[in-house]
Protein backbone atom coordinates (compact mmCIF):
# COMPACT_ATOMS: atom_id res chain seq x y z
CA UNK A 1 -7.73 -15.66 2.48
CA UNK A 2 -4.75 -16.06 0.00
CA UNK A 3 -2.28 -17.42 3.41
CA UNK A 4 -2.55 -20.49 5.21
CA UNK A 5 -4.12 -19.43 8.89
CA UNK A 6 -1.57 -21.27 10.55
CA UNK A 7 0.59 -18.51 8.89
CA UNK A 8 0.30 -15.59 11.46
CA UNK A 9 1.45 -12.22 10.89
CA UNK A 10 4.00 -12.17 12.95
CA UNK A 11 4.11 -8.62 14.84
CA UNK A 12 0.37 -7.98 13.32
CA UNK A 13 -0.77 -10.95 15.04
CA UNK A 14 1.25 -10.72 18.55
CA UNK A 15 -0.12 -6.90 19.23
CA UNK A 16 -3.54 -8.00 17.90
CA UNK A 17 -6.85 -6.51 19.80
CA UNK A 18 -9.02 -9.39 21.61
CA UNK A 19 -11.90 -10.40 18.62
CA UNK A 20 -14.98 -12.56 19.10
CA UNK A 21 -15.28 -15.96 17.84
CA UNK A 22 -17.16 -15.82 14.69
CA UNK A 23 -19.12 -19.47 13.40
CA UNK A 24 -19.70 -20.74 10.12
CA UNK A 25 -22.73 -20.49 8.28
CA UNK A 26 -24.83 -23.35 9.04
CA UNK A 27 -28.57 -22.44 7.51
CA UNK A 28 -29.51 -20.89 4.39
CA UNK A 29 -30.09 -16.88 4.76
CA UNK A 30 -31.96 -14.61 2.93
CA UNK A 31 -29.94 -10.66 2.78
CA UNK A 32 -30.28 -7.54 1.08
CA UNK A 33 -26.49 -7.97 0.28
CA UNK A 34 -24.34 -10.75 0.48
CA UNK A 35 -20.18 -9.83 0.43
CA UNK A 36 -17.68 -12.38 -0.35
CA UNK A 37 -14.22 -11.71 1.20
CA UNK A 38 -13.94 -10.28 5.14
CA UNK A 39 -10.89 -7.98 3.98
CA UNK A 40 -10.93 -4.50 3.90
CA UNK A 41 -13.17 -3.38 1.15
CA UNK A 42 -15.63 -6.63 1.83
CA UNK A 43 -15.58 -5.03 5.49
CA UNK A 44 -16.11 -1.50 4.48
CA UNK A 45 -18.81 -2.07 2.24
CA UNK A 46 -20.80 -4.23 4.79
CA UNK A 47 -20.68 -1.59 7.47
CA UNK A 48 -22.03 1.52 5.32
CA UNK A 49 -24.85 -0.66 3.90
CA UNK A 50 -25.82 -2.07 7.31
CA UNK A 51 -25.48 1.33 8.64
CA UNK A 52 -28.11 2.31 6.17
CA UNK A 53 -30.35 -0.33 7.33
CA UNK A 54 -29.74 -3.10 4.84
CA UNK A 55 -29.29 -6.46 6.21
CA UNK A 56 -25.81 -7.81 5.44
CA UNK A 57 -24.09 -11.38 5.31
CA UNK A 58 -19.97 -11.39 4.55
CA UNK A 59 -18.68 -14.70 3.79
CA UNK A 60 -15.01 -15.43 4.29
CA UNK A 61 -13.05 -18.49 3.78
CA UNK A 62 -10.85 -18.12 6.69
CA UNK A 63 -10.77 -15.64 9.32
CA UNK A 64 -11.25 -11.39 9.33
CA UNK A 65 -8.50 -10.03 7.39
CA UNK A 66 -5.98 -13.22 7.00
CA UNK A 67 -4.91 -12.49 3.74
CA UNK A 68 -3.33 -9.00 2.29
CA UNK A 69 -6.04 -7.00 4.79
CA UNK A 70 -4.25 -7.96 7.76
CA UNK A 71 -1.00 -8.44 6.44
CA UNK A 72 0.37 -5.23 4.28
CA UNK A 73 2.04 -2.33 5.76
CA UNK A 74 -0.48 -0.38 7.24
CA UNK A 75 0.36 3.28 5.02
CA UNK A 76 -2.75 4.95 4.50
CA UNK A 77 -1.74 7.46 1.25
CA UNK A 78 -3.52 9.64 -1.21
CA UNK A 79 -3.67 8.36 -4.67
CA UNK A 80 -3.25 5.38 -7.02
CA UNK A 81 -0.14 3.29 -7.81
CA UNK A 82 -0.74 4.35 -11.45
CA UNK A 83 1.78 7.59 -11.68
CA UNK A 84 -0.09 11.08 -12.11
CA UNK A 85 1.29 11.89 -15.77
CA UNK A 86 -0.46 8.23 -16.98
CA UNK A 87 -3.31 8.86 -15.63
CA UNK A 88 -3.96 12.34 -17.34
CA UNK A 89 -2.85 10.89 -20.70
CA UNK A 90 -5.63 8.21 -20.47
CA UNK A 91 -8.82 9.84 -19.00
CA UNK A 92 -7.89 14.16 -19.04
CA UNK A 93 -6.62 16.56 -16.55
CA UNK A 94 -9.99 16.92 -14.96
CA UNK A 95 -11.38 13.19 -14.57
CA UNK A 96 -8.21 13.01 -13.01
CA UNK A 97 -8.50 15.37 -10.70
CA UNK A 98 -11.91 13.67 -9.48
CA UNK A 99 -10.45 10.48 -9.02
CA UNK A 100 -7.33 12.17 -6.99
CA UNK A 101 -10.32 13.49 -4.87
CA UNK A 102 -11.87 10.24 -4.24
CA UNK A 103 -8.33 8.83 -3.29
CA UNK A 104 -8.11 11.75 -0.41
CA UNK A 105 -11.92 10.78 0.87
CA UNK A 106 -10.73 7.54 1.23
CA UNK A 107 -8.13 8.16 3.24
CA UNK A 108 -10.38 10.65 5.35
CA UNK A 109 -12.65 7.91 5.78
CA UNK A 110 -9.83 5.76 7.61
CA UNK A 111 -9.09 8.28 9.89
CA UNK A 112 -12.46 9.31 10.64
CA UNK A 113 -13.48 5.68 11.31
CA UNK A 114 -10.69 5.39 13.34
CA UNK A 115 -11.96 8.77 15.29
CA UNK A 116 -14.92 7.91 15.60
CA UNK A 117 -15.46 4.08 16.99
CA UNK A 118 -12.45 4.79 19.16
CA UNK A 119 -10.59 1.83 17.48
CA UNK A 120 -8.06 0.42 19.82
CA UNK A 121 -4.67 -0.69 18.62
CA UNK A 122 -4.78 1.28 15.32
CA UNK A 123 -2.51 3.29 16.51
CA UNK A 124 -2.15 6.28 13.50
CA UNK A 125 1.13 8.37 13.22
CA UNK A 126 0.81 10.59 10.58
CA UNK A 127 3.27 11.21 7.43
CA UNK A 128 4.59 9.94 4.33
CA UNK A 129 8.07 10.67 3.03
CA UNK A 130 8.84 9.44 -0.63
CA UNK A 131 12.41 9.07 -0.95
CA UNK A 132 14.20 9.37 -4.55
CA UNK A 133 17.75 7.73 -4.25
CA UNK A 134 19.29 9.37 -7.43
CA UNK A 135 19.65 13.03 -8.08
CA UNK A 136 16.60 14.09 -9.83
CA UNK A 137 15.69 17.01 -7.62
CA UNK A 138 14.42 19.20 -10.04
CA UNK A 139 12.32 15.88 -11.35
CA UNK A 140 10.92 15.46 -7.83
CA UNK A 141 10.04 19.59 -7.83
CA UNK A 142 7.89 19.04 -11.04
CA UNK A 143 5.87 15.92 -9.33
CA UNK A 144 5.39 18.09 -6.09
CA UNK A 145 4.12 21.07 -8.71
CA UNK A 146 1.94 18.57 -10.56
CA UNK A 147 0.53 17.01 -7.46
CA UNK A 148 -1.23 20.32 -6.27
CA UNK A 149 -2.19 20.91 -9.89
CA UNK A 150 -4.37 18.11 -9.26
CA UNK A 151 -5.15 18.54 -5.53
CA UNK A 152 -3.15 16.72 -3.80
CA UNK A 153 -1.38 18.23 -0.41
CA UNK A 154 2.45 17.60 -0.79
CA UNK A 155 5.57 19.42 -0.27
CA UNK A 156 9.20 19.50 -1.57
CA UNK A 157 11.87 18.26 0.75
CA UNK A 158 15.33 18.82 -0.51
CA UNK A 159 18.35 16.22 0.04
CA UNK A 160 19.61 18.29 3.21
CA UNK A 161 15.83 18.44 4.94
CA UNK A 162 15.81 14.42 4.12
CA UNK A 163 18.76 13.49 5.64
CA UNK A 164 18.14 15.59 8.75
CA UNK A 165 15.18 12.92 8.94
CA UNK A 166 17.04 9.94 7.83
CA UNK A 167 20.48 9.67 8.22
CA UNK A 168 20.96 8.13 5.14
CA UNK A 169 23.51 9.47 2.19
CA UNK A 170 22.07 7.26 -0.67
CA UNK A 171 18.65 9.44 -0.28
CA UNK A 172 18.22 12.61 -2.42
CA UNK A 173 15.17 14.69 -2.59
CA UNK A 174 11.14 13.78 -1.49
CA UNK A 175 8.18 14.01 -1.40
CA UNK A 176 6.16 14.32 1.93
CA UNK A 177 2.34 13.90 2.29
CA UNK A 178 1.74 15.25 5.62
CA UNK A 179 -2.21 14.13 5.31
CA UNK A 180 -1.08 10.39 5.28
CA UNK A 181 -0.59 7.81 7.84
CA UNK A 182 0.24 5.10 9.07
CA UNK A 183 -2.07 2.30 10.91
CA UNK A 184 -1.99 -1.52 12.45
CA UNK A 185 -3.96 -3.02 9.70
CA UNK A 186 -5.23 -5.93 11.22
CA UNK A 187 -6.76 -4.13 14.60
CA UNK A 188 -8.15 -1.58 11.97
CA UNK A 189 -9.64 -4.46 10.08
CA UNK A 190 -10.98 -6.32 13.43
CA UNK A 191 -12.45 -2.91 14.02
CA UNK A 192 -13.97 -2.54 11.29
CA UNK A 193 -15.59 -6.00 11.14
CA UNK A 194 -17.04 -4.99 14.82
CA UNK A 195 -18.42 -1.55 13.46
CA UNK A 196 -20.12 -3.75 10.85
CA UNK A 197 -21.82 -6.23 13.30
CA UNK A 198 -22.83 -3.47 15.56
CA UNK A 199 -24.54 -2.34 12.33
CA UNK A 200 -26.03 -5.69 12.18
CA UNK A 201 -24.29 -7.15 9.83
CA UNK A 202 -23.49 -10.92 10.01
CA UNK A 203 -20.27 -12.18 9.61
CA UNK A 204 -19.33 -15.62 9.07
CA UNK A 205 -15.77 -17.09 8.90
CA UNK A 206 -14.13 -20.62 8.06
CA UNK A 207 -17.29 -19.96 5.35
CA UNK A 208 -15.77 -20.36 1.63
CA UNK A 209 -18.13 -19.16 -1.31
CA UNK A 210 -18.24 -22.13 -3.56
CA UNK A 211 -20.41 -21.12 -6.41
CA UNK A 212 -22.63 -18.21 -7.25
CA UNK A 213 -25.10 -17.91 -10.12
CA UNK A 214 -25.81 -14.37 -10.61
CA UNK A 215 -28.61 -14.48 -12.84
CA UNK A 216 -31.93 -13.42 -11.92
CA UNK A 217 -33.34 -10.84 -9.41
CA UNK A 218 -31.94 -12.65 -6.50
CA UNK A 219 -28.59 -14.41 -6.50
CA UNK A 220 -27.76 -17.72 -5.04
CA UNK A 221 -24.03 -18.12 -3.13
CA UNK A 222 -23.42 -21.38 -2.22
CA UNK A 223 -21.20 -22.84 1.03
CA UNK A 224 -20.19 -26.31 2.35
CA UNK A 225 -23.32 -26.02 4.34
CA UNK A 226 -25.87 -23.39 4.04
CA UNK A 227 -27.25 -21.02 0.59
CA UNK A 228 -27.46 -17.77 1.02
CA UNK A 229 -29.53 -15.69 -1.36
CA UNK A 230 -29.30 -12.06 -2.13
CA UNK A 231 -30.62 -9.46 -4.77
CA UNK A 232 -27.22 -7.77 -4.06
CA UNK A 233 -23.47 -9.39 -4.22
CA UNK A 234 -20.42 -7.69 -3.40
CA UNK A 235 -17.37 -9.96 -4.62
CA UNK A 236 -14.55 -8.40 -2.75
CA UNK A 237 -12.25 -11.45 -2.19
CA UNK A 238 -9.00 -10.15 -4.69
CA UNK A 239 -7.00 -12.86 -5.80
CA UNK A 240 -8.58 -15.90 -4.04
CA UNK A 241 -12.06 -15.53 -6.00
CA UNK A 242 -10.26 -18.14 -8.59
CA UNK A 243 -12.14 -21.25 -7.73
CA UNK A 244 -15.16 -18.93 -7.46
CA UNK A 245 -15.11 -17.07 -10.46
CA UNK A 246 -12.16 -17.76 -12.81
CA UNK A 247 -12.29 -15.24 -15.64
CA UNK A 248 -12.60 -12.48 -12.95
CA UNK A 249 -9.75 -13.66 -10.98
CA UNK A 250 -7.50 -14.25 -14.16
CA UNK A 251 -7.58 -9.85 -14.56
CA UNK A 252 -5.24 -9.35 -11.40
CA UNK A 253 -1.90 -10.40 -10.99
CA UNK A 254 -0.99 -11.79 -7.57
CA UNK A 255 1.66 -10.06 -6.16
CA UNK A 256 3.68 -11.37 -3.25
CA UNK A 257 5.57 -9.25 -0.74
CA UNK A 258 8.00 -10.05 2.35
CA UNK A 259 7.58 -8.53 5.73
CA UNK A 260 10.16 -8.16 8.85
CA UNK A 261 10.19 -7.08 12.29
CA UNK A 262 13.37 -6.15 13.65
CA UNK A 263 14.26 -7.25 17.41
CA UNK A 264 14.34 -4.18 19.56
CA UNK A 265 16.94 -1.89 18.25
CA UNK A 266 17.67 1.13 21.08
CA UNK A 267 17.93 5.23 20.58
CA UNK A 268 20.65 4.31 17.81
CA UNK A 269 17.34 3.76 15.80
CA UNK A 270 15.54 6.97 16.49
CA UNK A 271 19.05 8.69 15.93
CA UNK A 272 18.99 7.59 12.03
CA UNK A 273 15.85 8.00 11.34
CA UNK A 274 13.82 10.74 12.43
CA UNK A 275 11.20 10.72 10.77
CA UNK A 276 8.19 8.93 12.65
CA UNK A 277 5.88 8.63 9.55
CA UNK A 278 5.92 6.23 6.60
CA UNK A 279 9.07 5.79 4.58
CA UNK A 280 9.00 4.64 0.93
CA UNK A 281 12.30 4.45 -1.29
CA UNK A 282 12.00 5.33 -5.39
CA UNK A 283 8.76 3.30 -6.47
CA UNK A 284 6.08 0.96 -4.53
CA UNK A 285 7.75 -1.91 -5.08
CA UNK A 286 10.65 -1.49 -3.09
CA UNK A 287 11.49 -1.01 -0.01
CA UNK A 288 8.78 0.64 2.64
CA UNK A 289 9.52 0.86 5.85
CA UNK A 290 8.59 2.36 9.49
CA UNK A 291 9.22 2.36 13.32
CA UNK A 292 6.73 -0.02 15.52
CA UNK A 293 6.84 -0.74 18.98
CA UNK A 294 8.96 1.92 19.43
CA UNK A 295 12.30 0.80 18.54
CA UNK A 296 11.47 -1.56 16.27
CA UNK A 297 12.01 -1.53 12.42
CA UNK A 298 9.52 -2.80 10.32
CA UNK A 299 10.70 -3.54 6.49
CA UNK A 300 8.88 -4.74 3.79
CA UNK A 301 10.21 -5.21 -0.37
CA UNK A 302 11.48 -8.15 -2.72
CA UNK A 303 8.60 -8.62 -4.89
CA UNK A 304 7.76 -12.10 -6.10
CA UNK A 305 5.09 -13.25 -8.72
CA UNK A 306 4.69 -16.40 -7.35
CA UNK A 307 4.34 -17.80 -3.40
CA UNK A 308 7.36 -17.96 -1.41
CA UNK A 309 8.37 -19.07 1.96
CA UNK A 310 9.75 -16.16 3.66
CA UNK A 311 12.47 -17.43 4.38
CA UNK A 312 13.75 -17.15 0.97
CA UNK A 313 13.18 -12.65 1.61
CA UNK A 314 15.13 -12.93 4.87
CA UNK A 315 18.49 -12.44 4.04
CA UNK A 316 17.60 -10.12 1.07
CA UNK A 317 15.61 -8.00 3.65
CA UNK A 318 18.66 -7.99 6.09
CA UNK A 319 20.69 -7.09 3.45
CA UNK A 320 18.31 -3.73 2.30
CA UNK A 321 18.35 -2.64 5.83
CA UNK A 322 22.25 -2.79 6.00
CA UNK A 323 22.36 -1.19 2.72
CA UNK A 324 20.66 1.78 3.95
CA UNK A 325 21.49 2.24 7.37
CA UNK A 326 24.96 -0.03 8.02
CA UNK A 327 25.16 2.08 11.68
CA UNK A 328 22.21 -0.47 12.78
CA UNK A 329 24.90 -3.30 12.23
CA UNK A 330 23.70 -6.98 11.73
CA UNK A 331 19.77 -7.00 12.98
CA UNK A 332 18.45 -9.77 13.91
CA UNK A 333 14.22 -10.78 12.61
CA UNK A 334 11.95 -11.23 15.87
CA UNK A 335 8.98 -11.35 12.75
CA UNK A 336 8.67 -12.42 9.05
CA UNK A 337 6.20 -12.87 7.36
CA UNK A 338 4.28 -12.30 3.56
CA UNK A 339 1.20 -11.64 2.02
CA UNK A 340 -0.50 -11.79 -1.55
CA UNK A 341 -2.23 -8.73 -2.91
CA UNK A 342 -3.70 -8.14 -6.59
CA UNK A 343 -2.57 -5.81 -8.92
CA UNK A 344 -4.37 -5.02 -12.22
CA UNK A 345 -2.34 -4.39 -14.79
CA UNK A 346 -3.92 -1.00 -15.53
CA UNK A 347 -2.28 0.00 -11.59
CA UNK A 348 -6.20 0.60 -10.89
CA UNK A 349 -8.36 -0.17 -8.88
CA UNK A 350 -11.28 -2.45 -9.98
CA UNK A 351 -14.70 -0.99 -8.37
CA UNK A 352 -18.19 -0.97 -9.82
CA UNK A 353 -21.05 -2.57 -11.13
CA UNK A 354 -20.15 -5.82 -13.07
CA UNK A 355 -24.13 -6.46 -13.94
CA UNK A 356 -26.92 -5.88 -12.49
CA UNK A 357 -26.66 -6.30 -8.83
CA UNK A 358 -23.04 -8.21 -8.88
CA UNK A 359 -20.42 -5.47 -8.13
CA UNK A 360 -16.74 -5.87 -7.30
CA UNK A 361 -14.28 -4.68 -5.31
CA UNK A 362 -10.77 -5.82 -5.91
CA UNK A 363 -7.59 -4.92 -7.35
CA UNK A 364 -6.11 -2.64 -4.43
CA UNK A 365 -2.42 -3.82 -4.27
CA UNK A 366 0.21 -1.46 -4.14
CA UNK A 367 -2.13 1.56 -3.69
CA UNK A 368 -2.36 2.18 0.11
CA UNK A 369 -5.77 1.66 2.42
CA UNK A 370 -7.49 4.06 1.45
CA UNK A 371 -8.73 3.10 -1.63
CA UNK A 372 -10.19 0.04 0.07
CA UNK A 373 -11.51 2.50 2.04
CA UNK A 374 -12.88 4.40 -1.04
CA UNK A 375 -14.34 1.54 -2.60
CA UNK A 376 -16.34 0.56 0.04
CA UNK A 377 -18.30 3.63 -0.02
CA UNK A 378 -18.64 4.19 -3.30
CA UNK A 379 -20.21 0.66 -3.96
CA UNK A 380 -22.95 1.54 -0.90
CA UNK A 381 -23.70 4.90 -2.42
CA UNK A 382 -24.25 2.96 -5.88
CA UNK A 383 -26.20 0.06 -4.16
CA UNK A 384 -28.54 2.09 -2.07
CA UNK A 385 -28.59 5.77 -3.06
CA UNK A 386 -28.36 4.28 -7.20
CA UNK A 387 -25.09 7.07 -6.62
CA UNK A 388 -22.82 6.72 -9.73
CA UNK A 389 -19.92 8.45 -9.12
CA UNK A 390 -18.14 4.52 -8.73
CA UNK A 391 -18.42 5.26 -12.66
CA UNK A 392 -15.27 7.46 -12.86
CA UNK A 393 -13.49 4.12 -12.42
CA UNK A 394 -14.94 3.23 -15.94
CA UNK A 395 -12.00 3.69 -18.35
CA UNK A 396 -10.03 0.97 -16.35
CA UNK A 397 -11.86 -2.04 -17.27
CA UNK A 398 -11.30 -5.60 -16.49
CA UNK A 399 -7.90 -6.38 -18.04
CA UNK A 400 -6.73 -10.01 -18.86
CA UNK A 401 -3.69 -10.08 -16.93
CA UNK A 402 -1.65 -12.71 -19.03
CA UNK A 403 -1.74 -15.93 -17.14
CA UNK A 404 1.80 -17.46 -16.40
CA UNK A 405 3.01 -15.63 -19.17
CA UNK A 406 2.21 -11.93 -17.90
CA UNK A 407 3.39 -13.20 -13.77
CA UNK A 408 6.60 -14.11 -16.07
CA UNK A 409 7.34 -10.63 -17.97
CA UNK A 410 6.25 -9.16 -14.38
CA UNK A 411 8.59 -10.59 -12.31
CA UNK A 412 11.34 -10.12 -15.41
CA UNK A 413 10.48 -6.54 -15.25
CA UNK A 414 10.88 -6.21 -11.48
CA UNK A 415 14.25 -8.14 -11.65
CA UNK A 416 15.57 -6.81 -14.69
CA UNK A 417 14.85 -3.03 -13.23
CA UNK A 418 16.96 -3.58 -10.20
CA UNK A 419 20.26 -3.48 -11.74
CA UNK A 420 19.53 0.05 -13.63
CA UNK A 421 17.94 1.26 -11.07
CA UNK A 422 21.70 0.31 -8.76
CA UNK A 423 23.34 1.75 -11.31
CA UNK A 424 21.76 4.94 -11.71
CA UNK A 425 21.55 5.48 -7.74
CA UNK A 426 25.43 5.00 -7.93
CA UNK A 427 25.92 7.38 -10.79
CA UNK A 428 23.95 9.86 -8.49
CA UNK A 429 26.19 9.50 -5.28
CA UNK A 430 29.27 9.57 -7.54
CA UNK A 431 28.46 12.87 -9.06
CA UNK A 432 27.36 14.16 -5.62
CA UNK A 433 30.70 12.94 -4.52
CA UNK A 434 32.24 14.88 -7.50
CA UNK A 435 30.99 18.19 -6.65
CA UNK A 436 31.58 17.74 -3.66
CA UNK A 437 35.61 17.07 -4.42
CA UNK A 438 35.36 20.16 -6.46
CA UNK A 439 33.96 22.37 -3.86
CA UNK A 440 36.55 21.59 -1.33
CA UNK A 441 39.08 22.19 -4.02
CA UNK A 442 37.67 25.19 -4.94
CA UNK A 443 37.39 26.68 -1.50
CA UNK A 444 41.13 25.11 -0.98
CA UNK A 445 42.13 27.59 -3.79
CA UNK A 446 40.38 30.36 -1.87
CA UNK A 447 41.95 29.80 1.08
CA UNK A 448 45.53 29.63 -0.61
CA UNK A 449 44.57 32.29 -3.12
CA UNK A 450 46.35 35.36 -1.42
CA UNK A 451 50.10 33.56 -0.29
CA UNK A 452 49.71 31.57 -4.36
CA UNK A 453 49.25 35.62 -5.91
CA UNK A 454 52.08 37.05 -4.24
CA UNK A 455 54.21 34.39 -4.90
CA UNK A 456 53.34 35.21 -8.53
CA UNK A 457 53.72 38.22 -8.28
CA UNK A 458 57.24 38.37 -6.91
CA UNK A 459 58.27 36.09 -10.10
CA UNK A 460 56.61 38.47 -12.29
CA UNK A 461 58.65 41.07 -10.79
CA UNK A 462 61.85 39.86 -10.60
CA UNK A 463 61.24 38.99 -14.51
């Protein structure tokens, strides 16, 4: 929704599924529920309530998935973007531990979906390795021991294990979730928008939601050409819901990423890096990166506040690949492309009841699919079976996310991180490359130690 459609997705769009034509609403509609936004969450939550036998009507402004949905990097993890440590400060070791939960049904509810409507073009290879590039191994043992504290399934991987993956000698220690994956988004969203018609649900694209009133027992949506009216709204549209609903749209900050797709790059790829799951260096907002189409590379990173052509990523992107893994040479982009996504400033997600019968579902940037994933059946359970465990997302309420002013100290922070973050990954390989010096010298000693002590020895004597 947030991307011009005559912006494809590059490699997304060229190894799409065949989809069905969908029309735009044309005559005013009476539903049970009425979802605005066909992304992921909008699509989730339309399938489980029309699998329950509610009838269903998504609206969507341009096609299935064209926004973030169909556009991010397809890594299916466990958790939030907000770090562990936070999150047990704010809401205690134990609410914690139930939202880690719902993070990991989320993500079983990807790969069960997948499993079980025999989704073609998905494609899931499991695996994600996160990659520290400075020397903090005993820093990256204490995440991996507060992890299981709180559930999760992760392991240790120490520099030499890493770089037996990725031949890479600016990486240090990781973390590896063996339980995530990685997917094609977009044929995962077109699947899902199927499951959700089969269902019965309706979906209806090129159909922009152009003003809601949510008072009364049954709400009124209103399009270019039809009404639709529904005790039950779902307003799952992220960032773009800023015409609709401005105040709502104002709590997210819209957060730009760049995408590539290598041309094909030959074994020399598979030699470097091993590893065939997801690959994410430091934090989630740099670089993330995995193989597709077999020797492809795909690389995403360089943050931006504000749109961009992609152009303006390209040689940045180029330039982080080279960085990392200067064997590949120059590569050359068969794909670029970028997407919007919106981040709270909380690093939440935003799910639950607004009012009575107006819910939302937004705010999923930066944390993976699954929590769209998550969402989605949380909201169902609350709408149907009056289920209230979407109330564990209470403590992270709608958060003013500063305007211009808050995209500003955002980007500032991004940028201004960088350069520490260069220097202390240099610090790292320098002392690396220090004890390294000293070891050889040491074992140079060794080596000499027995011919050096004699000679000593005969000056001592002759003394």
């Amino acid at each position: 929704m947030s991307e011009p459609d005559s912006e494809t997705a590059g490699w997304y769009d060229e190894s799409r599924v065949e989809t069905r034509e969908r029309w735009r609403l044309n005559v005013d509609v009476d539903v049970d529920l009425c979802v605005i936004g066909a992304g992921l969450a909008g699509l989730t939550v339309a399938r489980e309530v029309a699998r329950r036998g509610w009838s269903v009507v998504v609206l969507e402004a341009g096609h299935v998935a064209g926004a973030a949905s169909g556009r991010n990097t397809g890594f299916v993890l466990p958790g939030f973007h907000e770090d562990i440590d936070s999150m047990v400060e704010r809401i205690g070791l134990d609410h914690t531990k139930q939202l880690w939960a719902l993070s990991e049904q989320g993500l079983d509810y990807v790969r069960r979906t997948i499993d079980e409507t025999g989704m073609p073009g998905v494609d899931p290879v499991p695996g994600w390795l996160h990659v520290s590039k400075t020397d903090n191994d005993r820093e990256i043992g204490g995440e991996v021991e507060r992890l299981r504290w709180i559930g999760a399934d992760a392991e240790y991987w120490p520099t030499a294990r890493v770089r037996e993956s990725l031949r890479n000698a600016r990486y240090f220690s990781a973390v590896h979730f063996p339980k995530a994956f990685h997917i094609h988004p977009l044929n995962y969203a077109l699947g899902l928008a199927a499951s959700a018609e089969s269902a019965g649900a309706r979906i209806y694209e090129k159909t922009p939601a152009l003003s809601i009133d949510p008072t009364g027992v049954r709400k009124r949506i209103v399009t270019a050409n039809a009404r639709v009216r529904a005790p039950h709204v779902v307003l799952a549209g992220n960032v773009d819901l800023g015409e609709l609903m401005p105040p709502l749209a104002a709590t997210l900050l819209p957060i730009t990423t760049f995408v590539m797709v290598t041309e094909p790059l030959g074994p020399q790829l598979h030699e470097l890096i091993r590893f065939r799951g997801g690959i994410s260096d430091t934090n989630r907002a740099d670089n993330h990166y995995r193989i597709v189409g077999g020797d492809r590379l795909q690389w995403s990173g360089r943050m931006r506040v504000w749109p961009a052509n992609p152009r303006v990523a390209a040689r940045g992107l180029k330039r982080d690949i080279l960085r990392n893994f200067p064997e590949l040479g120059v590569v050359e982009i068969a794909h670029l492309w970028h997407g919007t996504f919106g981040r709270a400033v909380h690093r939440m997600p935003q799910v639950g009841e607004l009012e009575p019968g107006l819910w939302i579902a937004s705010g999923f940037g930066a944390h993976g699919i699954n929590t769209t994933a998550m969402a989605g059946e949380l909201i169902a359970r609350g709408m149907i079976e009056r289920d209230e465990t979407w109330r564990l997302f209470a403590p992270y309420e709608l958060v003013w996310a500063g305007g211009l002013i808050g995209r500003a100290l955002a980007q500032g922070i991004y940028w201004g991180s960088r350069p520490l973050d260069q220097a202390a990954q240099l610090f790292s390989r320098y002392r690396e490359g220090a004890r390294s010096r000293r070891a050889a010298r040491r074992l140079a000693r060794k080596a000499r130690g027995p011919a050096e002590q004699g000679a000593d020895g005969g000056v001592g004597g002759a003394g």
